[in-house]
Protein backbone atom coordinates (compact mmCIF):
# COMPACT_ATOMS: atom_id res chain seq x y z
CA UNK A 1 0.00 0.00 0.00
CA UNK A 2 2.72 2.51 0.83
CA UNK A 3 4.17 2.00 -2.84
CA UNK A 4 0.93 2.14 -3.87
CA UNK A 5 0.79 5.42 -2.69
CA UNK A 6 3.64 6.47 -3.91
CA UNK A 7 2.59 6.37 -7.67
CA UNK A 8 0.19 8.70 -6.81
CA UNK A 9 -1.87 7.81 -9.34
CA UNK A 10 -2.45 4.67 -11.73
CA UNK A 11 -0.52 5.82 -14.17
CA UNK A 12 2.20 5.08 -11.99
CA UNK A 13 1.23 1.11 -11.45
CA UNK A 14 1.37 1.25 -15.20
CA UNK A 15 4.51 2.35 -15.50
CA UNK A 16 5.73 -0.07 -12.97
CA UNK A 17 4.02 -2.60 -15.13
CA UNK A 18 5.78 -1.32 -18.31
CA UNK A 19 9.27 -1.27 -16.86
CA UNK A 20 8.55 -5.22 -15.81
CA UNK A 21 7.93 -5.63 -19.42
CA UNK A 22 4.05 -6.13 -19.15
CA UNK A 23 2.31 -4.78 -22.50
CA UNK A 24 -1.31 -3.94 -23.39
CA UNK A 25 -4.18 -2.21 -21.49
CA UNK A 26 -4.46 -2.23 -17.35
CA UNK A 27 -7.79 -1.37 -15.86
CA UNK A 28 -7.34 1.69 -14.00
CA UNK A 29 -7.23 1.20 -9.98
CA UNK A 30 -7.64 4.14 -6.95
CA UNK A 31 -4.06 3.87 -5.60
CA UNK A 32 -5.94 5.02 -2.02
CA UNK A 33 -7.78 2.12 -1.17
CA UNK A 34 -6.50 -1.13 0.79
CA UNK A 35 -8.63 -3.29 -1.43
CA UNK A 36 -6.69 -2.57 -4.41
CA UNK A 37 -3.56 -4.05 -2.83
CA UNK A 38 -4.81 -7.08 -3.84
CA UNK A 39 -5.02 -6.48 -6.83
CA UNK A 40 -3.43 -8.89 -9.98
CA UNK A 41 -2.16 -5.67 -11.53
CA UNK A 42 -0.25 -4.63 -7.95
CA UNK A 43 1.16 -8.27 -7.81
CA UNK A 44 2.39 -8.10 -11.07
CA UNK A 45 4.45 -4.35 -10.67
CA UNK A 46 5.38 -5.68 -6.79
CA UNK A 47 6.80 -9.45 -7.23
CA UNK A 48 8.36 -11.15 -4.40
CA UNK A 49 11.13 -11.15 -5.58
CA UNK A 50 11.52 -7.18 -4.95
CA UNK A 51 10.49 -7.51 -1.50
CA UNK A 52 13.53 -9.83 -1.26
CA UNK A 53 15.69 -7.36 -3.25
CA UNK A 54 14.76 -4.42 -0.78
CA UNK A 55 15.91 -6.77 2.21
CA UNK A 56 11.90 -7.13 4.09
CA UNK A 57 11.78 -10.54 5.85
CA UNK A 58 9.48 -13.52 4.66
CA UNK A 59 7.74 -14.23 7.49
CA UNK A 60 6.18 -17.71 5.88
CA UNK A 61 9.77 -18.96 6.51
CA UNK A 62 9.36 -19.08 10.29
CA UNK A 63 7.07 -20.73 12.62
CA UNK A 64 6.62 -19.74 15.93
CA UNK A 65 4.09 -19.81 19.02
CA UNK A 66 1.20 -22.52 19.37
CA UNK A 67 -0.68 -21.51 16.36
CA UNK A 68 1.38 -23.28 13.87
CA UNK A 69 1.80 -25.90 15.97
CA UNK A 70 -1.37 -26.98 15.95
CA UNK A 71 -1.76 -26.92 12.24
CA UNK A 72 1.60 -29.22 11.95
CA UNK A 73 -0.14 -31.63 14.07
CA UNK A 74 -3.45 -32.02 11.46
């Protein structure tokens, strides 16, 4: 979301999209609403892989405390 607002705008996402070497039309998005973080288009401009390039921890590497104990145990 904080990238998201960032761009501002969507024409932002789209050239995020661009520079990943997406092509053709995007639907246009509010950059101000959590919902759109969701979004295909936002997964597509933010892969995981740049998380990982900016240094942000995965947390689905770790498991800690009882709650995913109990799902190991099913």
């Amino acid at each position: 979301m904080k990238k998201m607002r960032e761009w501002k705008s969507w024409r932002g996402l789209h050239r995020a999209l661009r520079q990943r070497g997406y092509r053709g039309d995007f639907q246009r998005i509010s950059m101000r609403s959590w919902r759109n973080s969701a979004s295909p288009l936002v997964s597509m401009a933010l892969p995981n892989s740049w998380f990982r390039e900016i240094g942000l921890v995965d947390l689905t590497k770790y498991s800690v405390g009882i709650v995913s104990q109990f799902y190991e145990r099913r």
